[in-house]
C-alpha atoms as a PDB file:
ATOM      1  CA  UNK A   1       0.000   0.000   0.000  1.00  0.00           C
ATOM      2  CA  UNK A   2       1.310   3.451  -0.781  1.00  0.00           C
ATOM      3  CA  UNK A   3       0.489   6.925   0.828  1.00  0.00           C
ATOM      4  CA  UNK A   4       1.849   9.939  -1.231  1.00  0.00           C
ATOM      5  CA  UNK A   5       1.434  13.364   0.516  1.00  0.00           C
ATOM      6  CA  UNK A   6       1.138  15.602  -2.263  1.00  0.00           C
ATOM      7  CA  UNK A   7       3.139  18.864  -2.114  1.00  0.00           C
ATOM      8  CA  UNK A   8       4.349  21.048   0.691  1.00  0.00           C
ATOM      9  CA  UNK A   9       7.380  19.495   1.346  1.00  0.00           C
ATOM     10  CA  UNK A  10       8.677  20.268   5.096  1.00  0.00           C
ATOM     11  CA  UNK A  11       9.607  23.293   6.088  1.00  0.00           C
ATOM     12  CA  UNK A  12       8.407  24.990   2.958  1.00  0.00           C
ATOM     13  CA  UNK A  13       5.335  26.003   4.336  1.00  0.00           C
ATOM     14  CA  UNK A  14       3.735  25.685   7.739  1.00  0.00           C
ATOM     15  CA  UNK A  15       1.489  22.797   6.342  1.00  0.00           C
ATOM     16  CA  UNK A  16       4.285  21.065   5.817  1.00  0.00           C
ATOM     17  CA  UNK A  17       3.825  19.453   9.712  1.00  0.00           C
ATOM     18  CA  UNK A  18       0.834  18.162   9.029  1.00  0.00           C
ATOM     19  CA  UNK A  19       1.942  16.401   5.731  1.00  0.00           C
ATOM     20  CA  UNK A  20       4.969  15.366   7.793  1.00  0.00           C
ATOM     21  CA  UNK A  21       2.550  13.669  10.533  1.00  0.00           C
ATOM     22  CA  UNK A  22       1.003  11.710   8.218  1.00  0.00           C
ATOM     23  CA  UNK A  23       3.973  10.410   6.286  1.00  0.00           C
ATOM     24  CA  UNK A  24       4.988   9.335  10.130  1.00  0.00           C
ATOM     25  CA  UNK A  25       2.122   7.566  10.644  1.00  0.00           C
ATOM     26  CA  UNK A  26       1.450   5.544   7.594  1.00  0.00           C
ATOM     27  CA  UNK A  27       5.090   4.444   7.620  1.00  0.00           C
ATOM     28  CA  UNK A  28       4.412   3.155  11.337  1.00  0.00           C
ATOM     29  CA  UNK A  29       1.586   1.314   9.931  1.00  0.00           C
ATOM     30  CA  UNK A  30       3.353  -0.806   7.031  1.00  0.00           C
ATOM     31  CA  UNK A  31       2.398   1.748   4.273  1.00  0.00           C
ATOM     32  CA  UNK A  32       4.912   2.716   1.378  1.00  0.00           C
ATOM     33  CA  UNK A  33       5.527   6.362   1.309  1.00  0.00           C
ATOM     34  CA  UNK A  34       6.420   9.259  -0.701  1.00  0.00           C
ATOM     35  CA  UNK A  35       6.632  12.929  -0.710  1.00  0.00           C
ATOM     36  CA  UNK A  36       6.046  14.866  -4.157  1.00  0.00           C
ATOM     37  CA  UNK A  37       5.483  18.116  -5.182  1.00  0.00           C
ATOM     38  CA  UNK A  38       4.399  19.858  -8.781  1.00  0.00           C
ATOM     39  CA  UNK A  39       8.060  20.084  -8.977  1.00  0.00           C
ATOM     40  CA  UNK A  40       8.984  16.400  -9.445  1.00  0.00           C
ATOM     41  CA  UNK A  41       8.516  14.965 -12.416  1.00  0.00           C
ATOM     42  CA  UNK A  42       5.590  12.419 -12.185  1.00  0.00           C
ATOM     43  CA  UNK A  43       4.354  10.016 -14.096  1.00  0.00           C
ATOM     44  CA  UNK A  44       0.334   9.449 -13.337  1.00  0.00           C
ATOM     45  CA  UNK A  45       0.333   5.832 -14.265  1.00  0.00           C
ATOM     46  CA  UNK A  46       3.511   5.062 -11.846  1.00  0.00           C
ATOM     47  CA  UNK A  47       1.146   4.707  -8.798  1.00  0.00           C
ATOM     48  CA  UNK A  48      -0.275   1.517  -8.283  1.00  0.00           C
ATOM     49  CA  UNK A  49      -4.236   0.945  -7.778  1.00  0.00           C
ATOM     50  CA  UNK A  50      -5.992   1.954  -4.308  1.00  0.00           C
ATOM     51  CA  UNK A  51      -2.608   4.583  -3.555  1.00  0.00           C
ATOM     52  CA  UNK A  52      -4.010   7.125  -0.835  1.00  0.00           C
ATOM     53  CA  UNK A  53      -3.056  10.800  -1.951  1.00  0.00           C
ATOM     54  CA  UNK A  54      -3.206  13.566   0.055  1.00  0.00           C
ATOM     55  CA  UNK A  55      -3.209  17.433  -0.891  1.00  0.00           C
ATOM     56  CA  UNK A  56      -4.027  20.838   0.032  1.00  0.00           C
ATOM     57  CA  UNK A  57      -5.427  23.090  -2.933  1.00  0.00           C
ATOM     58  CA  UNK A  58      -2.729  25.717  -2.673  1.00  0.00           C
ATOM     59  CA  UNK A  59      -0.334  22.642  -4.099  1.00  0.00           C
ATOM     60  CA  UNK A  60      -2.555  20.195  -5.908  1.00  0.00           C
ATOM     61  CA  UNK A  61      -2.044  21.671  -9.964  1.00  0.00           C
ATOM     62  CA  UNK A  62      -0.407  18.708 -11.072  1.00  0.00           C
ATOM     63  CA  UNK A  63      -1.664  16.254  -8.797  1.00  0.00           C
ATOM     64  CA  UNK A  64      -2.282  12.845 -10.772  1.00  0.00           C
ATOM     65  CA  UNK A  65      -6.274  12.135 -11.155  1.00  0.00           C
ATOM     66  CA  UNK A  66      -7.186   8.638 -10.817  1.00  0.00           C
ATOM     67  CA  UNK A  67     -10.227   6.626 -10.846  1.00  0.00           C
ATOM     68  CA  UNK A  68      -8.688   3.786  -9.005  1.00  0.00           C
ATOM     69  CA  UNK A  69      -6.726   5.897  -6.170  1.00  0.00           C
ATOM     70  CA  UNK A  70      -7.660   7.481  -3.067  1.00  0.00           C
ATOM     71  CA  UNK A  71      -7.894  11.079  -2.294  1.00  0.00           C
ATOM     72  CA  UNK A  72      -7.548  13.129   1.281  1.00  0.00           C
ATOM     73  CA  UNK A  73      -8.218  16.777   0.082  1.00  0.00           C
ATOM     74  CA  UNK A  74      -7.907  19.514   2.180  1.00  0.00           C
ATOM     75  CA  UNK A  75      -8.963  23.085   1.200  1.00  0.00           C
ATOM     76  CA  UNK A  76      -9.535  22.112  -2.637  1.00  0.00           C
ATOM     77  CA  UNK A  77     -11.439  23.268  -5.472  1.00  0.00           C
ATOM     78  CA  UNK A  78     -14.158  20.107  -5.572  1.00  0.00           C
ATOM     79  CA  UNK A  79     -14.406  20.908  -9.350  1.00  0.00           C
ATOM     80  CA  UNK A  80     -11.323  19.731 -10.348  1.00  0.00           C
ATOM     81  CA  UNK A  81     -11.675  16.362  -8.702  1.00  0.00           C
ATOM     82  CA  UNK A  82     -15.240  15.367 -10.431  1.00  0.00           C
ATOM     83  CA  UNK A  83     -13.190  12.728 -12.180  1.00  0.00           C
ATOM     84  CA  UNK A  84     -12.792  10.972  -9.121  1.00  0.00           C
ATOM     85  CA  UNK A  85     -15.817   8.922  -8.048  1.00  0.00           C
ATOM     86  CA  UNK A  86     -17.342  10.336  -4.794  1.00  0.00           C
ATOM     87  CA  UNK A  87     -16.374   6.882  -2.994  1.00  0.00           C
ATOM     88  CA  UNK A  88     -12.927   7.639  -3.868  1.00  0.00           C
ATOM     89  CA  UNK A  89     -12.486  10.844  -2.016  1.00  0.00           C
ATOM     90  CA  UNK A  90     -12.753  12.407   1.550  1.00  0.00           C
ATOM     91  CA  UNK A  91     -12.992  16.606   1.625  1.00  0.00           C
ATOM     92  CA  UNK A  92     -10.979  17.349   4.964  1.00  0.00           C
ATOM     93  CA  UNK A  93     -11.843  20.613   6.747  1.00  0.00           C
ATOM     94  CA  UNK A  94     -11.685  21.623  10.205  1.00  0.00           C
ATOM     95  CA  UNK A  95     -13.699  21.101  12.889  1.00  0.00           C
ATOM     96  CA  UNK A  96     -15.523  23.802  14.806  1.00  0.00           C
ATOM     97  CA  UNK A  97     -18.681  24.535  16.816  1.00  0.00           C
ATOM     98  CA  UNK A  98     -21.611  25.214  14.000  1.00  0.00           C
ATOM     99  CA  UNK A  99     -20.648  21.625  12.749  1.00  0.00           C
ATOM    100  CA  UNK A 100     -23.450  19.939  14.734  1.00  0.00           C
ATOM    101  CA  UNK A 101     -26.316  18.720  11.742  1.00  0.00           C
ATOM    102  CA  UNK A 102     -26.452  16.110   9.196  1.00  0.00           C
ATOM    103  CA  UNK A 103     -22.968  14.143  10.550  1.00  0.00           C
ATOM    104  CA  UNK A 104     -21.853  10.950  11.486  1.00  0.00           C
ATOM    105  CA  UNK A 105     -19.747  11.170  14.256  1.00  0.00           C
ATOM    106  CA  UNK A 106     -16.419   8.818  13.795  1.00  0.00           C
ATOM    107  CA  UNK A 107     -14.670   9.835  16.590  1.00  0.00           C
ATOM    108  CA  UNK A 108     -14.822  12.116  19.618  1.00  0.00           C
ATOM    109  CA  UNK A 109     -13.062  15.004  17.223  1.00  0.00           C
ATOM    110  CA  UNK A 110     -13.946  14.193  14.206  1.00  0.00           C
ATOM    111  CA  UNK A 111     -17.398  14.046  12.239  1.00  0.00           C
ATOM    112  CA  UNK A 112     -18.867  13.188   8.823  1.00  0.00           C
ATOM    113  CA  UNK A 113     -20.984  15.727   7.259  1.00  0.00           C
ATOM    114  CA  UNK A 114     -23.037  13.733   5.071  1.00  0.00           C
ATOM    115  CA  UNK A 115     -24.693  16.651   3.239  1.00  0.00           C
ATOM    116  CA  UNK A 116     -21.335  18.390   2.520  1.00  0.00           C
ATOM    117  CA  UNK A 117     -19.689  15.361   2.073  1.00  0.00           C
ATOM    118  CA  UNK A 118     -16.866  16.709   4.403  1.00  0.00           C
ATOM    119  CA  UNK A 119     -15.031  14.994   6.948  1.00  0.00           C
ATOM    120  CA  UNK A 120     -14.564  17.756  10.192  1.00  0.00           C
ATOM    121  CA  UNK A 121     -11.612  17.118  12.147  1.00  0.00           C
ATOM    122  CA  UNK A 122      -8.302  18.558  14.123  1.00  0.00           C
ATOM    123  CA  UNK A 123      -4.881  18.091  13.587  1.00  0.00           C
ATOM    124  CA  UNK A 124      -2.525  16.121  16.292  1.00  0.00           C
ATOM    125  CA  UNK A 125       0.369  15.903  17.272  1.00  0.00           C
ATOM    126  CA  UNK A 126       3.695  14.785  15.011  1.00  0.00           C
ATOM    127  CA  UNK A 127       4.565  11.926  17.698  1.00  0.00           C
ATOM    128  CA  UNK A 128       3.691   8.965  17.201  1.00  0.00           C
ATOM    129  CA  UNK A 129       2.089   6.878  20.366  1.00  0.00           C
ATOM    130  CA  UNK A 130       5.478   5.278  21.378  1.00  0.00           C
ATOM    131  CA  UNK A 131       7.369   8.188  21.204  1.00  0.00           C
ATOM    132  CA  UNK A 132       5.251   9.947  24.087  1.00  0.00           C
ATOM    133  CA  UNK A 133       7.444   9.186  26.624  1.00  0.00           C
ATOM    134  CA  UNK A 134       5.507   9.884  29.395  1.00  0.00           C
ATOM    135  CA  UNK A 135       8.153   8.621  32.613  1.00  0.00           C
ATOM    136  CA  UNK A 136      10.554  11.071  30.611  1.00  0.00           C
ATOM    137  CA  UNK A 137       8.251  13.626  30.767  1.00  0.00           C
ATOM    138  CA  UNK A 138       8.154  13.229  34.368  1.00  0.00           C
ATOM    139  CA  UNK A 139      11.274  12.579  35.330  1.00  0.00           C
ATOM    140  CA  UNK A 140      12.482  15.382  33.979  1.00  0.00           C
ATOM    141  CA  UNK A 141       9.974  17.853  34.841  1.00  0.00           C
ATOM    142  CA  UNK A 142      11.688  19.718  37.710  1.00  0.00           C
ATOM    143  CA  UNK A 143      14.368  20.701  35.090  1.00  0.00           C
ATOM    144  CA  UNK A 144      12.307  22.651  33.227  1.00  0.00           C
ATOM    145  CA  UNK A 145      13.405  26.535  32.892  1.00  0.00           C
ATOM    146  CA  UNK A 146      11.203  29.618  33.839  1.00  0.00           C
ATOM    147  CA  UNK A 147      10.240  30.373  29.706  1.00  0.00           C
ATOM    148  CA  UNK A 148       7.032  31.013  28.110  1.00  0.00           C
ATOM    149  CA  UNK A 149       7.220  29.471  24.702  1.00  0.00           C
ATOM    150  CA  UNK A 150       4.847  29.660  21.280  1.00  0.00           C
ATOM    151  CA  UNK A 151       6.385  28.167  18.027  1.00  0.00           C
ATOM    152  CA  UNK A 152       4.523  29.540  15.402  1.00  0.00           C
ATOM    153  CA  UNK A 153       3.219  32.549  13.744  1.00  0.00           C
ATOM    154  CA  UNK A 154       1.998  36.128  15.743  1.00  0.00           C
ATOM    155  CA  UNK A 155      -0.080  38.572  13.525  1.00  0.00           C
ATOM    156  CA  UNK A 156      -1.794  41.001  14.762  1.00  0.00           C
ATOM    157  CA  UNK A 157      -5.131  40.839  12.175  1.00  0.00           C
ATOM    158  CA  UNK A 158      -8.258  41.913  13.953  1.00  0.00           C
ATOM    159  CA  UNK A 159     -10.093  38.667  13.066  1.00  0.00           C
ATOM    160  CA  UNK A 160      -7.986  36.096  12.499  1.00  0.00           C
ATOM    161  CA  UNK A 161      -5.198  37.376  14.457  1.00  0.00           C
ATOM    162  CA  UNK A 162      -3.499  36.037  17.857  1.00  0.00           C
ATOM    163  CA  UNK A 163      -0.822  38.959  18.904  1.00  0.00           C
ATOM    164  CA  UNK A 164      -3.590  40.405  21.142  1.00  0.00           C
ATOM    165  CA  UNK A 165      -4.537  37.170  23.208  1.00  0.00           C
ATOM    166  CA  UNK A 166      -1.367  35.866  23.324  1.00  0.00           C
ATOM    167  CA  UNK A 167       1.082  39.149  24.517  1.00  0.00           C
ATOM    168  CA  UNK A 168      -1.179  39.619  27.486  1.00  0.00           C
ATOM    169  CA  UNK A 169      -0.064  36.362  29.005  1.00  0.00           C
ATOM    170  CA  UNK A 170       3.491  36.616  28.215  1.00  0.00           C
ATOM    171  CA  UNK A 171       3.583  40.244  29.762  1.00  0.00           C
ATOM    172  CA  UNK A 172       2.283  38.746  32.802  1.00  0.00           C
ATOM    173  CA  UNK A 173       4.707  36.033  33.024  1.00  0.00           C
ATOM    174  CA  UNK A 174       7.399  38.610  32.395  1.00  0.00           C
ATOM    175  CA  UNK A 175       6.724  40.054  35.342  1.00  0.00           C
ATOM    176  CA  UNK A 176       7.562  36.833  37.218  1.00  0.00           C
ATOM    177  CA  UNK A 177      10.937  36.903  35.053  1.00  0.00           C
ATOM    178  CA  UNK A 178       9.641  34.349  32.733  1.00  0.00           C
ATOM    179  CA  UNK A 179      12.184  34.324  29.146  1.00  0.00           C
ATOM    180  CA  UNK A 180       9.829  34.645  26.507  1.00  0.00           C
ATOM    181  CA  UNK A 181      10.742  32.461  23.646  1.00  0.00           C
ATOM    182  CA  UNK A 182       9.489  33.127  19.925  1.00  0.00           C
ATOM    183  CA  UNK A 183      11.966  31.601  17.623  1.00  0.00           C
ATOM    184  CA  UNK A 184      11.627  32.324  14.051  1.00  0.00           C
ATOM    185  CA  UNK A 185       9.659  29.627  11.712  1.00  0.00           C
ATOM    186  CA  UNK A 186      10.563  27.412  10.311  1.00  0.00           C
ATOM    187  CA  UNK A 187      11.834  25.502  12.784  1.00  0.00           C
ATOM    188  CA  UNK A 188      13.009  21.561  12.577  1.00  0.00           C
ATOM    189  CA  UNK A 189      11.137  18.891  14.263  1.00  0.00           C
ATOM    190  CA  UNK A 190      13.468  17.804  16.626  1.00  0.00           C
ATOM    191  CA  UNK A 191      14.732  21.623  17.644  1.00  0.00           C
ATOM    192  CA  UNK A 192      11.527  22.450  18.520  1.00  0.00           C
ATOM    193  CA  UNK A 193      10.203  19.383  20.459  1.00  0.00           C
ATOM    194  CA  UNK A 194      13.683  19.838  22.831  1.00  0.00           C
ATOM    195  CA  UNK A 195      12.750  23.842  23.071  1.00  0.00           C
ATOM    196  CA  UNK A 196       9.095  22.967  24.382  1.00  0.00           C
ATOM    197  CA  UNK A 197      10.071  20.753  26.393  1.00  0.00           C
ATOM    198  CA  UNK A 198      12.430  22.408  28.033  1.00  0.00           C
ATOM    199  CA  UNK A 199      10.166  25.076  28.991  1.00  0.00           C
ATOM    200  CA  UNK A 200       7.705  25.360  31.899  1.00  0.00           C
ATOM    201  CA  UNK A 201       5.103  26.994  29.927  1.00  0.00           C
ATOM    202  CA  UNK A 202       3.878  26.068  26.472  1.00  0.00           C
ATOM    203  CA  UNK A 203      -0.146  27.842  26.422  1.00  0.00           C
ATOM    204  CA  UNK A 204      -1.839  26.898  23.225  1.00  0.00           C
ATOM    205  CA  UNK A 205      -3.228  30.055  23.117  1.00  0.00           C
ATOM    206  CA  UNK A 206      -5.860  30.712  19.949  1.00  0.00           C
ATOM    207  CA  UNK A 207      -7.262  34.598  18.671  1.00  0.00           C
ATOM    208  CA  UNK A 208     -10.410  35.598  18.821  1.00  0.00           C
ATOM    209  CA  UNK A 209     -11.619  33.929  15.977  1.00  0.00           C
ATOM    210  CA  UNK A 210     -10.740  30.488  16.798  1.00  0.00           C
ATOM    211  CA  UNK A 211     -11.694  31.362  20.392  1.00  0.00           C
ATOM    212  CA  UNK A 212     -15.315  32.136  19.148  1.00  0.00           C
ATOM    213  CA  UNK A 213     -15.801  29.426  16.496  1.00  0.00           C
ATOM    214  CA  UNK A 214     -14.123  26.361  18.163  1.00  0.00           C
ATOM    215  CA  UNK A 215     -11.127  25.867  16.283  1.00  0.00           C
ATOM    216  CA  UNK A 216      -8.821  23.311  18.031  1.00  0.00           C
ATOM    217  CA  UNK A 217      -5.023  23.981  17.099  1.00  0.00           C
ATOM    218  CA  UNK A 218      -2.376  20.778  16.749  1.00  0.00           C
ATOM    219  CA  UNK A 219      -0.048  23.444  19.213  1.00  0.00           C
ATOM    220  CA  UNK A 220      -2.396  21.588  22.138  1.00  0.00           C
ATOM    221  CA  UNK A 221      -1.793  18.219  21.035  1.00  0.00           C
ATOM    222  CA  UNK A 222       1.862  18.970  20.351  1.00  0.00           C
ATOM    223  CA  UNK A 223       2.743  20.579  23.569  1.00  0.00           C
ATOM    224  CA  UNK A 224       1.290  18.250  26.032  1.00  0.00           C
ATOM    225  CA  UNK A 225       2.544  15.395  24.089  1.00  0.00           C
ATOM    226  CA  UNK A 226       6.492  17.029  24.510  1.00  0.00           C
ATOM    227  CA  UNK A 227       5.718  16.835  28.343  1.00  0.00           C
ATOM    228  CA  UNK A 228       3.954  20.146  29.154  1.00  0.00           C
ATOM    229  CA  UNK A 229       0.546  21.182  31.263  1.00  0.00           C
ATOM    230  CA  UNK A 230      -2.345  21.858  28.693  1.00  0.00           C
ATOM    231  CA  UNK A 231      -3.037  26.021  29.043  1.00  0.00           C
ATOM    232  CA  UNK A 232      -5.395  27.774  26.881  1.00  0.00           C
ATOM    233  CA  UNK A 233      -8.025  30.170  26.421  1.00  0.00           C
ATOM    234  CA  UNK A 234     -10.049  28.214  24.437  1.00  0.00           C
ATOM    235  CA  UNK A 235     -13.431  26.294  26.536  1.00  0.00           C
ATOM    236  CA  UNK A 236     -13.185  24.284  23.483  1.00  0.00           C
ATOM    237  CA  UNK A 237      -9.459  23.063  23.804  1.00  0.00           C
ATOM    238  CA  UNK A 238     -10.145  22.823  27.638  1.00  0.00           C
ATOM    239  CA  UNK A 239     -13.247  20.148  26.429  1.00  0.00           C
ATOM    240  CA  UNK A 240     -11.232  18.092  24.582  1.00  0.00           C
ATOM    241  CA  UNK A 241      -7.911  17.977  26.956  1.00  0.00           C
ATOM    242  CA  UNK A 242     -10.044  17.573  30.461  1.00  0.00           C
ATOM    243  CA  UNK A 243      -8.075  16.184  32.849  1.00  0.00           C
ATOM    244  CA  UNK A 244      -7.661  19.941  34.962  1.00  0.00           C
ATOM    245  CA  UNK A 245      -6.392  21.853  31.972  1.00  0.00           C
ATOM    246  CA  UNK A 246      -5.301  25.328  32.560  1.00  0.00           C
ATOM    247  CA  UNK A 247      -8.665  27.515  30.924  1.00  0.00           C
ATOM    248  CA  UNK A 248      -9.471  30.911  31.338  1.00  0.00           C
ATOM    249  CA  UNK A 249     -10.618  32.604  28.547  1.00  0.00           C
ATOM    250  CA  UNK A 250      -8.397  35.814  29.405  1.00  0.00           C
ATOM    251  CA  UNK A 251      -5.178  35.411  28.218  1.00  0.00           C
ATOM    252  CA  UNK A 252      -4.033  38.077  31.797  1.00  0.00           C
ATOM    253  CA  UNK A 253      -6.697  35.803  34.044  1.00  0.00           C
ATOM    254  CA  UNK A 254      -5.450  32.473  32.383  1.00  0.00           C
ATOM    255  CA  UNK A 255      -1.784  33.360  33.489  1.00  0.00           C
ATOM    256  CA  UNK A 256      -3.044  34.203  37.103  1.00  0.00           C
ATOM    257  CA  UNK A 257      -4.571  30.744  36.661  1.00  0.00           C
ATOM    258  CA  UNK A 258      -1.151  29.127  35.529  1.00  0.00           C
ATOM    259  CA  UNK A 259       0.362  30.865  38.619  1.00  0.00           C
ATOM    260  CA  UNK A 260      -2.339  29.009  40.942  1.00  0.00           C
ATOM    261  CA  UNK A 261      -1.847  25.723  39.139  1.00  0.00           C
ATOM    262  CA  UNK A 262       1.706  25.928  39.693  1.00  0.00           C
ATOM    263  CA  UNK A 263       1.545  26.636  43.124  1.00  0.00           C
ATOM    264  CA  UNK A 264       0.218  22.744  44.201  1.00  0.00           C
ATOM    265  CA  UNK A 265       2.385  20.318  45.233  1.00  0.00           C
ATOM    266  CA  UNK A 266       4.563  18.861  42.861  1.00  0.00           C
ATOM    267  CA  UNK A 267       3.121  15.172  42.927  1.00  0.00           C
ATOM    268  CA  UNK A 268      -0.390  16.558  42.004  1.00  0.00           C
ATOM    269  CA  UNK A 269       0.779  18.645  38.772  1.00  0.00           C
ATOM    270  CA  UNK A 270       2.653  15.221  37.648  1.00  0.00           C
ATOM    271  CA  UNK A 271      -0.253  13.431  37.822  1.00  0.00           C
ATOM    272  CA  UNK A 272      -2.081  16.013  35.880  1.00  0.00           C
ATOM    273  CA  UNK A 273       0.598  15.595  32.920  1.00  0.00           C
ATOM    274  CA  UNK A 274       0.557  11.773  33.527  1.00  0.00           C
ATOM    275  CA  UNK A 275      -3.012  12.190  32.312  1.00  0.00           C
ATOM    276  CA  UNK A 276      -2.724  14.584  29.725  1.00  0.00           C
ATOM    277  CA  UNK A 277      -0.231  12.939  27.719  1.00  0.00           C
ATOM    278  CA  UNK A 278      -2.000   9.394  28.365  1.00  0.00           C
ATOM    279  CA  UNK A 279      -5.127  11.169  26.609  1.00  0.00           C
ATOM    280  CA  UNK A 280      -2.786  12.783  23.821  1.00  0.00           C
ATOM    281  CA  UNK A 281      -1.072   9.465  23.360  1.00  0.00           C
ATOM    282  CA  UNK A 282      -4.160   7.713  23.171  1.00  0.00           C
ATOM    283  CA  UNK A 283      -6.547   9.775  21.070  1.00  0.00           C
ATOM    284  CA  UNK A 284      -4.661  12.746  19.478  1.00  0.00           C
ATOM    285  CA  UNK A 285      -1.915  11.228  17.253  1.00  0.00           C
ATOM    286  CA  UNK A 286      -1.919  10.937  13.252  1.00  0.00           C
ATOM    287  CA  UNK A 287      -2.712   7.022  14.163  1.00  0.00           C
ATOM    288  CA  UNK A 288      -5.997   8.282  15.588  1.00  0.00           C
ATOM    289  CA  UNK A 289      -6.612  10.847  12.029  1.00  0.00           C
ATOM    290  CA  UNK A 290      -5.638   7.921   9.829  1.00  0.00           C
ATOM    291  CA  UNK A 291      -8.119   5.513  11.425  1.00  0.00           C
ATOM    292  CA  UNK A 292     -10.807   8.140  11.662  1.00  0.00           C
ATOM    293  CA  UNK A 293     -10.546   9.225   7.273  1.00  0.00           C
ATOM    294  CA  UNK A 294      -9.797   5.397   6.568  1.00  0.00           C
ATOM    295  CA  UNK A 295     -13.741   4.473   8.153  1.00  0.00           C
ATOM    296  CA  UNK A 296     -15.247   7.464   6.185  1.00  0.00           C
ATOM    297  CA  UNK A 297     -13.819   5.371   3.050  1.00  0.00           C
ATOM    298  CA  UNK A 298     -15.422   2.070   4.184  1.00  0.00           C
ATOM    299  CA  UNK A 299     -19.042   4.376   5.170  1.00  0.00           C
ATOM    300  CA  UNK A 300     -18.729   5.918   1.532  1.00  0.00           C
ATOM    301  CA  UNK A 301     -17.975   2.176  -0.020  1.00  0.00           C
ATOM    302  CA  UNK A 302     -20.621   0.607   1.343  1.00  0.00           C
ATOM    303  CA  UNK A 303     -22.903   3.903   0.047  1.00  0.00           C
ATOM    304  CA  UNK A 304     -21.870   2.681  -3.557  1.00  0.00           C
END
């Protein structure tokens, strides 16, 4: 079996992590993969029968179209995949709040729109389930340095934007003589699971906009799986994390918050990330995506 992601190759784009969680996680189950781009040179008929592709439609123009393959599209223009036979292909957008009618839910984050024909979901994290190493994470929690840090982009868009949830918090912590770490993107893999985990504070903080609508960011999934406390602003992230995340919708009150959290007795904030990362590692990996698009195929087969 072979799984191609289809453009945005890493660290060419911020999508690339996604694309790069996936290859991870069909190679860990058996599949043949590859990584290809409109820049390769491809021959369509090089792909064997029932391959899985999957694109986003700012990098899909020379994506191969075949009736006997599988398609995971993300963002794309449904037009130009009419050739491919509505059993054959899964529309992948993100879940949020007003996605409640006409689904099928698959999983406790993701859900079938039947009318749109659109699988809802979330991102996870780029570990796979035996590379949480929860005793680690642990054991070496005490080490952990005084640093607020956010990997990822700050813009300061009055919609869509985050600089004006997320500076709040980090002023705050400033105050305490927290280092506030924002390193420049892109940033490897393996760089910026030791920087996150190094640090006492990771918030997956989201703007107003995903605050509002529901949006769950992979930076949740990702942090708490690299061995940090879940902090947010989000109810919705809180939901889906449980196990006493860190919530207040104020990004000033959700650091006072932090500050109480961290104030318990060591023991009790362990077992708080024990069960954090044991709900990560469970139900928040590209394993758990995989399995989740993979039944939507079998529900659309037996609609044929």
């Amino acid at each position: 079996m072979l799984f191609v992601a289809y453009g945005h190759k890493l660290y060419s784009h911020t999508h690339s992590y996604i694309h790069y969680g996936f290859i991870k996680a069909f190679q860990k189950l058996g599949w043949d993969t590859k990584w290809v781009d409109d820049n390769d040179e491809i021959d369509p008929l090089s792909y064997p029968s029932g391959t899985v592709f999957l694109t986003e439609g700012q990098v899909d123009k020379k994506i191969p179209k075949r009736k006997d393959c599988l398609y995971i599209l993300h963002h794309v223009s449904r037009e130009a995949y009419q050739v491919i036979p509505k059993h054959n292909k899964v529309f992948l957008d993100m879940y949020t709040q007003n996605i409640i009618e006409n689904v099928i839910q698959i999983s406790e984050v993701s859900f079938y729109n039947t009318t749109g024909d659109t699988l809802h979901s979330v991102w996870a994290t780029d570990l796979l389930p035996d590379e949480i190493d929860i005793e680690e994470a642990i054991r070496t929690f005490d080490n952990k340095k005084n640093a607020v840090v956010f990997i990822g982009t700050l813009t300061n868009c009055n919609r869509f934007g985050n600089y004006n949830q997320i500076m709040p918090f980090v002023k705050e912590a400033q105050k305490d003589e927290y280092e506030w770490i924002h390193p420049s993107n892109p940033i490897d893999n393996n760089t910026q699971k030791s920087l996150i985990s190094s640090c006492l504070l990771a918030p997956a903080i989201t703007g107003f906009w995903q605050q509002d609508v529901g949006y769950i960011p992979c930076r949740i999934f990702k942090n708490i799986s690299y061995g940090c406390i879940g902090i947010t602003n989000s109810k919705y992230v809180a939901d889906i994390i449980k196990n006493d995340c860190v919530y207040h919708q104020d990004s000033i009150e959700l650091y006072k918050k932090t500050k109480e959290f961290l104030q318990q007795p060591n023991d009790i904030i362990k077992d708080i990330l024990r069960r954090q990362m044991t709900n990560v590692k469970m139900n928040h990996t590209y394993m758990n995506r995989i399995d989740d698009i993979l039944k939507v195929f079998e529900i659309k087969k037996q609609q044929v």
